[in-house]
PDB file of N, CA and C in Angstrom:
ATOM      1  N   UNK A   1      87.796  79.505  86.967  1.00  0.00           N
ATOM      2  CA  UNK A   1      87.093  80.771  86.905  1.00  0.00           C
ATOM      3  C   UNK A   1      86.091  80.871  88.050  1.00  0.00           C
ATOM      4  N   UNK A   2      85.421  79.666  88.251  1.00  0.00           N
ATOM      5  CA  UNK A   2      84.487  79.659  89.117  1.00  0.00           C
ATOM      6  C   UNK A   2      85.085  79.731  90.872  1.00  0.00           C
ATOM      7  N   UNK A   3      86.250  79.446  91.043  1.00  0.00           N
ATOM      8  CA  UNK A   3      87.241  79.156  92.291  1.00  0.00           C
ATOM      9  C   UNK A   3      87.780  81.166  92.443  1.00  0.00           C
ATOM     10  N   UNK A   4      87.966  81.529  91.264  1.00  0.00           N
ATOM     11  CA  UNK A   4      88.291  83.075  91.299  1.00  0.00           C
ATOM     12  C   UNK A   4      86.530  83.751  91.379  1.00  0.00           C
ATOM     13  N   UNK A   5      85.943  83.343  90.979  1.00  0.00           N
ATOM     14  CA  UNK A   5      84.642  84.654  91.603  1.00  0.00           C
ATOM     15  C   UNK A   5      84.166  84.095  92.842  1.00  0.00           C
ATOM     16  N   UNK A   6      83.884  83.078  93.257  1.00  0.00           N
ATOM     17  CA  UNK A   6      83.899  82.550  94.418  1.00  0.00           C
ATOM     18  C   UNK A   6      84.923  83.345  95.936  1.00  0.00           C
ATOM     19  N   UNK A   7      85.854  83.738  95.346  1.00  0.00           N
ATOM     20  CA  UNK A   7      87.086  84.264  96.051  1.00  0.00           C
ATOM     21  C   UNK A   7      86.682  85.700  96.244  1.00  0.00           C
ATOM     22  N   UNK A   8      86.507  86.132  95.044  1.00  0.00           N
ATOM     23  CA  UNK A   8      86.037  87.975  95.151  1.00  0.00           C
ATOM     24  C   UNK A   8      84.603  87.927  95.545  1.00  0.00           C
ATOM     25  N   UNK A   9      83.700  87.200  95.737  1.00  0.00           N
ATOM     26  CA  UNK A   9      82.296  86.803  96.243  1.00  0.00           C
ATOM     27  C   UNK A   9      82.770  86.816  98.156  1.00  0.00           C
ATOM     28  N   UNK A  10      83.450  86.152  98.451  1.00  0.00           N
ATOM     29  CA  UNK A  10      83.960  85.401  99.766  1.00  0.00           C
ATOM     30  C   UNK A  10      84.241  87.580 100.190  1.00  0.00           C
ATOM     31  N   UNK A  11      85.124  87.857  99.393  1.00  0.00           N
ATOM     32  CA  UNK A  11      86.022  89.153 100.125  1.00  0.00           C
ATOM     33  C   UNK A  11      85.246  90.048 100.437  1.00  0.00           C
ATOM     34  N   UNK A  12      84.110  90.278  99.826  1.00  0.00           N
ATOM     35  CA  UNK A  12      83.244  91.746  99.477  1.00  0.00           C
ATOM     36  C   UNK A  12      82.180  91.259 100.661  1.00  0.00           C
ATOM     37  N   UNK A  13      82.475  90.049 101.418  1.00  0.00           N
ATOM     38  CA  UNK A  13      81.387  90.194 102.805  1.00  0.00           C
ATOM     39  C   UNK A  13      82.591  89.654 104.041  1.00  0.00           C
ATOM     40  N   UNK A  14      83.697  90.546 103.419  1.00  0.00           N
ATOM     41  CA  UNK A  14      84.638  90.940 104.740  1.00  0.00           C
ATOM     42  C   UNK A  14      84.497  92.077 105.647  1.00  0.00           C
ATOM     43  N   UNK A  15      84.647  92.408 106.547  1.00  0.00           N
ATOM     44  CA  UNK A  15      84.386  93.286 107.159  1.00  0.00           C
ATOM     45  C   UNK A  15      85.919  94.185 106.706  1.00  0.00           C
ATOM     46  N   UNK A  16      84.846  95.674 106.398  1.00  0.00           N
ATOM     47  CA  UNK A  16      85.660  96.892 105.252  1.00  0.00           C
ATOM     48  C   UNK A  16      87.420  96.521 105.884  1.00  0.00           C
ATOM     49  N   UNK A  17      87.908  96.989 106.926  1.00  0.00           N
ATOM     50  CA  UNK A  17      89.010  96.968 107.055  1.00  0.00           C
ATOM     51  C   UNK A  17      89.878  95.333 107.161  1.00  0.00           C
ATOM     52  N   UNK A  18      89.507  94.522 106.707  1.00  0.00           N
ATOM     53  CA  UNK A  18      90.344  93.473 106.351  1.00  0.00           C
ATOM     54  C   UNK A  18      89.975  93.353 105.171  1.00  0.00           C
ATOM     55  N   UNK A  19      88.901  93.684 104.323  1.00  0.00           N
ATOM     56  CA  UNK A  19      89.201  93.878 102.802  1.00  0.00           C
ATOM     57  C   UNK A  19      90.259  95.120 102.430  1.00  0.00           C
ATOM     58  N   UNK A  20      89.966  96.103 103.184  1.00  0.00           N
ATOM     59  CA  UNK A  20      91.622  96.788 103.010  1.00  0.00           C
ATOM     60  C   UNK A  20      93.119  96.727 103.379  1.00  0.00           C
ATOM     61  N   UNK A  21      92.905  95.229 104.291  1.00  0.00           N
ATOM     62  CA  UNK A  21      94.236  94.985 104.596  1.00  0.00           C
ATOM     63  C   UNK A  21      94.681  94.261 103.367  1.00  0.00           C
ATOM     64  N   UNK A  22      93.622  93.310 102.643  1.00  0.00           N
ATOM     65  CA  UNK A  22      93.851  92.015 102.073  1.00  0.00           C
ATOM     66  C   UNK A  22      94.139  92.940 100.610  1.00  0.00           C
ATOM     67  N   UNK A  23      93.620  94.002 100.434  1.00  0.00           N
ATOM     68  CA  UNK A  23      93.827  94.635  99.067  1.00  0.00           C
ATOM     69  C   UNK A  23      95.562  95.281  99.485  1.00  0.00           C
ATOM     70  N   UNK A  24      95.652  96.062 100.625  1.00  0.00           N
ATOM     71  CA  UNK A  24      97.167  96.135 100.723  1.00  0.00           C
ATOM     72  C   UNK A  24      98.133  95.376 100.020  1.00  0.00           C
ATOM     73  N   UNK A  25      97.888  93.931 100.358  1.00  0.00           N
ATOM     74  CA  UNK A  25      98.675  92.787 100.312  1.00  0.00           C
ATOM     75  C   UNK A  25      98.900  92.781  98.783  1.00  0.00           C
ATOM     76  N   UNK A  26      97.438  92.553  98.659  1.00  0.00           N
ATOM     77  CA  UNK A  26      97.577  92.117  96.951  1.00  0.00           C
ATOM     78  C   UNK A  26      98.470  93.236  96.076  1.00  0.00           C
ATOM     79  N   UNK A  27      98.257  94.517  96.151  1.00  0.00           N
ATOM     80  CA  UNK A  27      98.635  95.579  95.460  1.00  0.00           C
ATOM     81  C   UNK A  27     100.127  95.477  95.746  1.00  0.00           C
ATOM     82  N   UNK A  28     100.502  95.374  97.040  1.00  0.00           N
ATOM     83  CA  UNK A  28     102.295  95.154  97.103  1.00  0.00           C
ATOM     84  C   UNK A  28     102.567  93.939  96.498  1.00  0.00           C
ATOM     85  N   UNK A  29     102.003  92.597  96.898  1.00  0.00           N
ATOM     86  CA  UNK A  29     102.493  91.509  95.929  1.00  0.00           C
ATOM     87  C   UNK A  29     102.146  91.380  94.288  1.00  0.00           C
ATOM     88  N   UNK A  30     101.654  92.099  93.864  1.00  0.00           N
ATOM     89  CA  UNK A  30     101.385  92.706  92.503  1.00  0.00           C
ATOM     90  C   UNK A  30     102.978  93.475  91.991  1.00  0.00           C
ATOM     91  N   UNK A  31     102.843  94.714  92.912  1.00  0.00           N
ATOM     92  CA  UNK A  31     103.853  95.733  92.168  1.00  0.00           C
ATOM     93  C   UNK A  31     105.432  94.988  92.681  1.00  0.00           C
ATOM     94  N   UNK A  32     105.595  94.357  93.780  1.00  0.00           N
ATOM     95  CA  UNK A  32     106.850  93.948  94.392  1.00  0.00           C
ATOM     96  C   UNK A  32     107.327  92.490  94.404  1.00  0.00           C
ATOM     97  N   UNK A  33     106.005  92.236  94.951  1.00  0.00           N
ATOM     98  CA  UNK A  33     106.283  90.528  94.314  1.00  0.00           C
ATOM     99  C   UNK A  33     106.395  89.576  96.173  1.00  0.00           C
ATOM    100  N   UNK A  34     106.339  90.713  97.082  1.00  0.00           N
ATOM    101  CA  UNK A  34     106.071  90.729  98.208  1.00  0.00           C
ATOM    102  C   UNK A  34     105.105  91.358  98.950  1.00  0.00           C
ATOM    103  N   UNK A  35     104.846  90.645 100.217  1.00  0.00           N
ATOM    104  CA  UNK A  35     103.478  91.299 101.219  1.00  0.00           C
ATOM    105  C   UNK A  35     103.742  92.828 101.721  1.00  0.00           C
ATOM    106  N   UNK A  36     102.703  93.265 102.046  1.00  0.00           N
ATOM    107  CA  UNK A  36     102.794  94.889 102.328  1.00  0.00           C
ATOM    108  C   UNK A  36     103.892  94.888 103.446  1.00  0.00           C
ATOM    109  N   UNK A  37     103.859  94.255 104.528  1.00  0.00           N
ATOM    110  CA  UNK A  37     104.779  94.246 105.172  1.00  0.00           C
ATOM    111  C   UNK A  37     106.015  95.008 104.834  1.00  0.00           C
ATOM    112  N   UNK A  38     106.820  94.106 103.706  1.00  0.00           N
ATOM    113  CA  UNK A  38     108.022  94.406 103.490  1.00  0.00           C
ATOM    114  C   UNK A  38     108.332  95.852 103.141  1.00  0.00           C
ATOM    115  N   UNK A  39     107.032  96.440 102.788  1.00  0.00           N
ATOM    116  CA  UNK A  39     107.063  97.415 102.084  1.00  0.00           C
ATOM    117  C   UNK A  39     106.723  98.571 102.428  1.00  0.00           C
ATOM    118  N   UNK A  40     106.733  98.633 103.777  1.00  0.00           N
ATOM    119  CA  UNK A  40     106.437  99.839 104.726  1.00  0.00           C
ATOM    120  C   UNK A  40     107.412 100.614 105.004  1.00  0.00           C
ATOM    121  N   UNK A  41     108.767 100.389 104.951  1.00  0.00           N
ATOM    122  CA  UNK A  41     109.968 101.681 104.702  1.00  0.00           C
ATOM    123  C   UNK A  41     110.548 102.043 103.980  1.00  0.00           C
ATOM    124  N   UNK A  42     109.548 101.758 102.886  1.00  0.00           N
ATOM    125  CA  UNK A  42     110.302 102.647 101.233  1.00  0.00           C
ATOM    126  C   UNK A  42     109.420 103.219 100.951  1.00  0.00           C
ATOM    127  N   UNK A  43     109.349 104.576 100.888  1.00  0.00           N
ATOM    128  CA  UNK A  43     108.696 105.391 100.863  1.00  0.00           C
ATOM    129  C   UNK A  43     107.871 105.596  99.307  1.00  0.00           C
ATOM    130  N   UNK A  44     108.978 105.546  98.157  1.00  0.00           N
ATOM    131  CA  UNK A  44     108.668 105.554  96.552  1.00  0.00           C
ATOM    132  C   UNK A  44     107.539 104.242  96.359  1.00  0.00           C
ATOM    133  N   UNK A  45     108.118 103.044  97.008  1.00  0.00           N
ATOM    134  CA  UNK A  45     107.376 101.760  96.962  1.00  0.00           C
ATOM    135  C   UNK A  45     105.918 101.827  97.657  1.00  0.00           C
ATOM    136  N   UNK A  46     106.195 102.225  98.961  1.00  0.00           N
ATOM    137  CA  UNK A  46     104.349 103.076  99.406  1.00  0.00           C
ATOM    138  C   UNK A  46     103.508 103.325  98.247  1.00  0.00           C
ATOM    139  N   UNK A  47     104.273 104.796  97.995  1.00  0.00           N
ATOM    140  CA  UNK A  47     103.478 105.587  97.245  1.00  0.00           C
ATOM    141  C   UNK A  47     102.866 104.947  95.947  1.00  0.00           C
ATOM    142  N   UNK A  48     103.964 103.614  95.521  1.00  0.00           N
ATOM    143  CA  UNK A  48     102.954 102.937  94.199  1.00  0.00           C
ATOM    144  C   UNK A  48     101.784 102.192  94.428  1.00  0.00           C
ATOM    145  N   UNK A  49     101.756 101.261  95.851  1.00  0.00           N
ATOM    146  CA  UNK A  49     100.921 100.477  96.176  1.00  0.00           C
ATOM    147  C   UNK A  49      99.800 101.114  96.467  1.00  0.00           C
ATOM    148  N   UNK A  50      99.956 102.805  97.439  1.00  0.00           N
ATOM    149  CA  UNK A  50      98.352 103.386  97.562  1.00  0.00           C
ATOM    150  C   UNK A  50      98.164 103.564  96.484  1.00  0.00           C
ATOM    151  N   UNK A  51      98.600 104.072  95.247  1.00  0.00           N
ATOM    152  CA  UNK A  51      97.947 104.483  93.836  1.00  0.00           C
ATOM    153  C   UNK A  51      97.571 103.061  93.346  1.00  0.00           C
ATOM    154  N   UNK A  52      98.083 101.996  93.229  1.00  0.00           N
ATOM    155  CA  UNK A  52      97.250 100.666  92.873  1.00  0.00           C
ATOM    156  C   UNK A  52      96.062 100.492  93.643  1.00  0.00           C
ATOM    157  N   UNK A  53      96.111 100.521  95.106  1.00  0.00           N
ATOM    158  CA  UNK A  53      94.975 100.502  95.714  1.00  0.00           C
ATOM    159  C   UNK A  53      93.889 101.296  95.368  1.00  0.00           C
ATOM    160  N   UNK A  54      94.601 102.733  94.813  1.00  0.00           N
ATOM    161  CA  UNK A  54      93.058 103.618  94.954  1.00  0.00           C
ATOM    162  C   UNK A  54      92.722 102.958  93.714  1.00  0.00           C
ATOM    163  N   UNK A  55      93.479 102.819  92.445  1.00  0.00           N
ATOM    164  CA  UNK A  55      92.977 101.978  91.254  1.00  0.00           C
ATOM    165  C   UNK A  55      92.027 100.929  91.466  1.00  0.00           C
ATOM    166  N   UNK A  56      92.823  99.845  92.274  1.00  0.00           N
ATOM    167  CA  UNK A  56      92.291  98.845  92.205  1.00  0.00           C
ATOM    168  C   UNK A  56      90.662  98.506  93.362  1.00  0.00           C
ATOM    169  N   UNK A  57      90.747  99.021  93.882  1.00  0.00           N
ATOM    170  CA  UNK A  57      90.167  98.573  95.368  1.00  0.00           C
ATOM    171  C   UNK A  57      89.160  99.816  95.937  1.00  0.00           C
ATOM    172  N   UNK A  58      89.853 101.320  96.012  1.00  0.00           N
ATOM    173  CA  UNK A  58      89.027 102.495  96.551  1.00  0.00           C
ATOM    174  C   UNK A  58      87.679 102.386  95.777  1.00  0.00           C
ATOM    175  N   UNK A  59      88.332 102.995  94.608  1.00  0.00           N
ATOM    176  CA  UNK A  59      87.495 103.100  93.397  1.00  0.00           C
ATOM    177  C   UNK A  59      86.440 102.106  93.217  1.00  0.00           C
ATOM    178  N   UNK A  60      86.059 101.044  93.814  1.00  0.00           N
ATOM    179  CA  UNK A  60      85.124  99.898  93.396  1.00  0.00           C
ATOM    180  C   UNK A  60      84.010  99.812  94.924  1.00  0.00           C
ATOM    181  N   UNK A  61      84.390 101.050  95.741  1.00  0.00           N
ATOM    182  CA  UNK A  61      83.746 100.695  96.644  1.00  0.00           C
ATOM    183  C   UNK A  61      82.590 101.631  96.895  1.00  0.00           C
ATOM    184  N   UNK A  62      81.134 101.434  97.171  1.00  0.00           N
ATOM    185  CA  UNK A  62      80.168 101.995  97.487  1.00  0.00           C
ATOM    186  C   UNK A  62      80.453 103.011  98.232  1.00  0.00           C
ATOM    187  N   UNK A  63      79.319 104.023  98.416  1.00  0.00           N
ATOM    188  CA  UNK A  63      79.553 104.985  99.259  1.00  0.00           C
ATOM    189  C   UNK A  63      78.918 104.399 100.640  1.00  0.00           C
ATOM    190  N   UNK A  64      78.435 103.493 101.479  1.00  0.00           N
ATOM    191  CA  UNK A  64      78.526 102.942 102.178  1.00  0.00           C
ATOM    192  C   UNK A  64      79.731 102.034 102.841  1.00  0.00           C
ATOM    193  N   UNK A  65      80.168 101.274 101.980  1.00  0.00           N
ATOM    194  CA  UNK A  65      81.527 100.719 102.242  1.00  0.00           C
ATOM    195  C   UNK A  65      82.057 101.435 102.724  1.00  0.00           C
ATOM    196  N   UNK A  66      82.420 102.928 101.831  1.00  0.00           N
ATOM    197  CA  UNK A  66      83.555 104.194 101.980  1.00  0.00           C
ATOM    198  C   UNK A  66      83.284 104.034 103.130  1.00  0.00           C
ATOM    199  N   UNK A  67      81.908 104.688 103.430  1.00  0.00           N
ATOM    200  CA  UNK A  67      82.137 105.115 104.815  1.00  0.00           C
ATOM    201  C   UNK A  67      82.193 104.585 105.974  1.00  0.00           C
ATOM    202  N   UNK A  68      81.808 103.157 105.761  1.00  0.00           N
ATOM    203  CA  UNK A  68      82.202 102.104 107.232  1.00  0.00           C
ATOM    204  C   UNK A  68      83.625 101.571 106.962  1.00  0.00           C
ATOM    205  N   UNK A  69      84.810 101.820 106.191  1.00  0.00           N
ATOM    206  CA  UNK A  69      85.809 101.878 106.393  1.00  0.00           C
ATOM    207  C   UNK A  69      86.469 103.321 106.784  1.00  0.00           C
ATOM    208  N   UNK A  70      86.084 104.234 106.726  1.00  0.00           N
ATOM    209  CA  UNK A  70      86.492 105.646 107.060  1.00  0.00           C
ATOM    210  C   UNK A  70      86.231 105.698 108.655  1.00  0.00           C
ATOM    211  N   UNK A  71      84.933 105.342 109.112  1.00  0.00           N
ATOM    212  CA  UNK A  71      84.369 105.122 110.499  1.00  0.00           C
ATOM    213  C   UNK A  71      85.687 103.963 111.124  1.00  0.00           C
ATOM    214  N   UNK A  72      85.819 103.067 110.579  1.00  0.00           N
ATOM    215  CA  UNK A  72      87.201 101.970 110.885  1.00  0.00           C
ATOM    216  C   UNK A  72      88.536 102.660 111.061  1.00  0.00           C
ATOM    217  N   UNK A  73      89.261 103.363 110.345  1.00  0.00           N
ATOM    218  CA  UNK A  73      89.851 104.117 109.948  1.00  0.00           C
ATOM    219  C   UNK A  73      90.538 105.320 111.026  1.00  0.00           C
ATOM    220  N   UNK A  74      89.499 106.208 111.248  1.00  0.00           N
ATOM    221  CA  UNK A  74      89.482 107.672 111.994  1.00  0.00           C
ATOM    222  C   UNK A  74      89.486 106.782 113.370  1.00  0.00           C
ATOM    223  N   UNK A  75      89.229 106.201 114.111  1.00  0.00           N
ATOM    224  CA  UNK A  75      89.621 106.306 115.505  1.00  0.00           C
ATOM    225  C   UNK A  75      90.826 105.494 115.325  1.00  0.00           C
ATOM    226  N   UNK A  76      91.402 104.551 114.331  1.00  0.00           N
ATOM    227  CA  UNK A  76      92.868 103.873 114.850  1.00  0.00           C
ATOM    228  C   UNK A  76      94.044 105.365 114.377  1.00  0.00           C
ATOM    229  N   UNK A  77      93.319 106.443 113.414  1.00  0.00           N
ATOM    230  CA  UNK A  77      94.312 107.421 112.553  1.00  0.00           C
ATOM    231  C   UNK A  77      94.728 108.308 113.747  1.00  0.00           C
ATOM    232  N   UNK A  78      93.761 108.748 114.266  1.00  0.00           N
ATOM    233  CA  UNK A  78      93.505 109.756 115.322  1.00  0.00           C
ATOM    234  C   UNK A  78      92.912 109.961 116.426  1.00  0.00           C
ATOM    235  N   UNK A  79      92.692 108.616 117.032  1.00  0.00           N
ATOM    236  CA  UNK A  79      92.652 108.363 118.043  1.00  0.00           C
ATOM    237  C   UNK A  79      91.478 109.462 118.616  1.00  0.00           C
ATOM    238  N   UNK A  80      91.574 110.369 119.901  1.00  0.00           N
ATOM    239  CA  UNK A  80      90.427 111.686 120.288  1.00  0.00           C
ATOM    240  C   UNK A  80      90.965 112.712 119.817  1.00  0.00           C
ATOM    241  N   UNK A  81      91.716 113.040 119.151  1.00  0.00           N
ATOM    242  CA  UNK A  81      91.644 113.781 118.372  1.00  0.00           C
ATOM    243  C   UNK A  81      91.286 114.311 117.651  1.00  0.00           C
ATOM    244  N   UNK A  82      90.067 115.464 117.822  1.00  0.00           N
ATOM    245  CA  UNK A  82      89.379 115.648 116.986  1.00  0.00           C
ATOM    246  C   UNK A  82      88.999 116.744 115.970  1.00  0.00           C
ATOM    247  N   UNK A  83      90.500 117.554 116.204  1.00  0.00           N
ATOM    248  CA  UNK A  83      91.151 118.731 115.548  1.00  0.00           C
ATOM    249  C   UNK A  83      91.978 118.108 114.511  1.00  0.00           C
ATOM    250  N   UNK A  84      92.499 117.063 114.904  1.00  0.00           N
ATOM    251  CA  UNK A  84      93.413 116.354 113.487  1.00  0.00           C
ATOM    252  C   UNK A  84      92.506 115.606 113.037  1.00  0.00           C
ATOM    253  N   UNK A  85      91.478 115.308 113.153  1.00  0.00           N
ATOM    254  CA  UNK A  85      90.931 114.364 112.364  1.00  0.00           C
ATOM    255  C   UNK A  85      89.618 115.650 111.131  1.00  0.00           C
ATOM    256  N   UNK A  86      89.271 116.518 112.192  1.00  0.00           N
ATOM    257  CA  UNK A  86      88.670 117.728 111.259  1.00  0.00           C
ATOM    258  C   UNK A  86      89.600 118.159 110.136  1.00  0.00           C
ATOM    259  N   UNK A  87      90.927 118.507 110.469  1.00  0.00           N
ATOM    260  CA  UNK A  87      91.774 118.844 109.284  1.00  0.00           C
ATOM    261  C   UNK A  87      92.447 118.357 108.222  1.00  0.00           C
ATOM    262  N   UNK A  88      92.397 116.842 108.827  1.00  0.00           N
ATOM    263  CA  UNK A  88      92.577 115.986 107.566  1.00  0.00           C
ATOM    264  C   UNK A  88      91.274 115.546 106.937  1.00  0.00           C
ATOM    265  N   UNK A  89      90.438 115.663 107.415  1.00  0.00           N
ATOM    266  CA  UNK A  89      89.095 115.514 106.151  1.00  0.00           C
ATOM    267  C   UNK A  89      88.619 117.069 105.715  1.00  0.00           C
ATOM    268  N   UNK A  90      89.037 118.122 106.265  1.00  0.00           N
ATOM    269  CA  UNK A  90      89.048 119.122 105.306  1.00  0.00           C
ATOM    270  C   UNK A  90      90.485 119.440 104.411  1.00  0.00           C
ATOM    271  N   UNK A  91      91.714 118.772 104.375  1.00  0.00           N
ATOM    272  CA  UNK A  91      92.360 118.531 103.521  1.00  0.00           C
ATOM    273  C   UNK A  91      92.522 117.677 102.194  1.00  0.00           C
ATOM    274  N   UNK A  92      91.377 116.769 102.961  1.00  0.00           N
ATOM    275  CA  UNK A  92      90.875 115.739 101.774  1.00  0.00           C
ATOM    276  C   UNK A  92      89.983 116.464 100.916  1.00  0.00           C
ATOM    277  N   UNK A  93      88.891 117.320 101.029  1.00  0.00           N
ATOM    278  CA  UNK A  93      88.208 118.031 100.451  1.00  0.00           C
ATOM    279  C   UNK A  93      88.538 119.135  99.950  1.00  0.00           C
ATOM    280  N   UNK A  94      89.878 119.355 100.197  1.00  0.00           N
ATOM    281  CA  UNK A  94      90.576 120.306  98.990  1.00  0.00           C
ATOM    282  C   UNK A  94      91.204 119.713  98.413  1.00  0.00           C
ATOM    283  N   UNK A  95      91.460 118.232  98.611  1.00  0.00           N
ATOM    284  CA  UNK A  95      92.391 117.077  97.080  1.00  0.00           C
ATOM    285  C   UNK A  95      91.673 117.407  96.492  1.00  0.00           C
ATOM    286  N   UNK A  96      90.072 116.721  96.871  1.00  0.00           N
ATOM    287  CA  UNK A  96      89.544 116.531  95.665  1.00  0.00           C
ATOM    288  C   UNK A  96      89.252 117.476  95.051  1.00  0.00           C
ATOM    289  N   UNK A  97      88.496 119.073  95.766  1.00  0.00           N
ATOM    290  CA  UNK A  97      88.364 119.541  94.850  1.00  0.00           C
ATOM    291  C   UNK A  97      89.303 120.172  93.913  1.00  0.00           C
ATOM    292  N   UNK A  98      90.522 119.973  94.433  1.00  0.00           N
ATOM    293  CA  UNK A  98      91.635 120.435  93.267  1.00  0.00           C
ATOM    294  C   UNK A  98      91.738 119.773  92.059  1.00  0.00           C
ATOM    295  N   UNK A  99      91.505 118.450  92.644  1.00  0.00           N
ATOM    296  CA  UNK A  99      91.840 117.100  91.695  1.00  0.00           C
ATOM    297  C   UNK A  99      90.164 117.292  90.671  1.00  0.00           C
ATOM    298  N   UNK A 100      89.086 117.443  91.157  1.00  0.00           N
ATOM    299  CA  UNK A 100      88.290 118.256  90.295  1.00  0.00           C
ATOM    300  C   UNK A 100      88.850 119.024  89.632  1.00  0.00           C
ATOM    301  N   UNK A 101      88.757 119.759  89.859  1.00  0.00           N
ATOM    302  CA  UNK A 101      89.379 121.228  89.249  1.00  0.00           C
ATOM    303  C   UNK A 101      90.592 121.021  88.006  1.00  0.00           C
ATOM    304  N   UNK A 102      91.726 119.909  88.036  1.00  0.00           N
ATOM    305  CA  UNK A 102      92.230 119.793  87.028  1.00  0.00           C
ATOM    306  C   UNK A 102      91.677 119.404  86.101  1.00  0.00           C
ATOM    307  N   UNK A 103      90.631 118.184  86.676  1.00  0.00           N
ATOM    308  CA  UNK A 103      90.322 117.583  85.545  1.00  0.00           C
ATOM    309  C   UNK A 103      89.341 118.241  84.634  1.00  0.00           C
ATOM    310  N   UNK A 104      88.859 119.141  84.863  1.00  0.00           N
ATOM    311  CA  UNK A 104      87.732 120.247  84.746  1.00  0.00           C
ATOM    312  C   UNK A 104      89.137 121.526  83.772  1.00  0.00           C
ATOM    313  N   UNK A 105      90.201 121.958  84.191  1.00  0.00           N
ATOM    314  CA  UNK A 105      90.930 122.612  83.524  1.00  0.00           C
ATOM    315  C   UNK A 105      90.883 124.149  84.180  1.00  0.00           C
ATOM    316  N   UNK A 106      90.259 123.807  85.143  1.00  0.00           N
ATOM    317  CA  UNK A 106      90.311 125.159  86.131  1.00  0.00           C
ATOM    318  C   UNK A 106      90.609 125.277  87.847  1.00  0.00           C
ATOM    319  N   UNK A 107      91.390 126.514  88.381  1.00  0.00           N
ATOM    320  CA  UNK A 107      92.320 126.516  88.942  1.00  0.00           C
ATOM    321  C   UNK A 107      91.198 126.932  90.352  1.00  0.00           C
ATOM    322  N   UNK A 108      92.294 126.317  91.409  1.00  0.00           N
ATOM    323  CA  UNK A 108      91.029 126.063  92.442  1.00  0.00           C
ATOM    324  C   UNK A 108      92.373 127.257  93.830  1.00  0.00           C
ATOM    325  N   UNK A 109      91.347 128.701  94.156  1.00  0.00           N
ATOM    326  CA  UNK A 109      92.171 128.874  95.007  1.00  0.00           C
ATOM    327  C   UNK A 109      91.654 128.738  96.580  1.00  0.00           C
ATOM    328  N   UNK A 110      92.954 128.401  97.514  1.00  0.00           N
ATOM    329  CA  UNK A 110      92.535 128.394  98.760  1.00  0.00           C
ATOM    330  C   UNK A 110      92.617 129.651  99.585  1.00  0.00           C
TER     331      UNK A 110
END
């Protein structure tokens, strides 16, 4: 027990984007039984590992973390681009507030 918090003690003073590589890993060798690797051209298989991730891993992270992995993130996503990178974080802000909005039971128009 003490060798497992020791381990999640060790990860959480990784620097954000290799704790999100290392949560990749885990979430594919969880759902597949293999490293993320393998699991980058099946598209159905993707889509389970980001939903474990946001379960497992998004969800547990500060709003500091968030955002020094988002800062990590946006220049490898989009490079100077800074019309695609505006529209995918104002696409993100209509997930959520949609994803609000269901959970709330009311309809969100754009």
């Amino acid at each position: 027990m003490r060798k497992l918090e020791r381990t999640e003690l060790l990860k959480r003073h990784l620097p954000p984007l290799e704790q999100l590589q290392r949560a990749l890993d885990e979430s594919a060798v969880r759902l597949t039984g293999r490293g993320f690797s393998f699991a980058q051209d099946d598209e159905p298989t993707l889509d389970q590992i980001m939903a474990d991730l946001r379960d497992s891993f998004l969800h547990k992270l500060g709003s500091a973390e968030l955002a020094g992995l988002m800062a990590e993130l946006e220049p490898i996503a989009f490079g100077g681009d800074t019309e695609a990178l505006e529209a995918a974080r104002r696409e993100a802000i209509m997930g959520m507030a949609e994803e609000a909005a269901c959970v709330r039971g009311v309809a969100v128009n754009g």
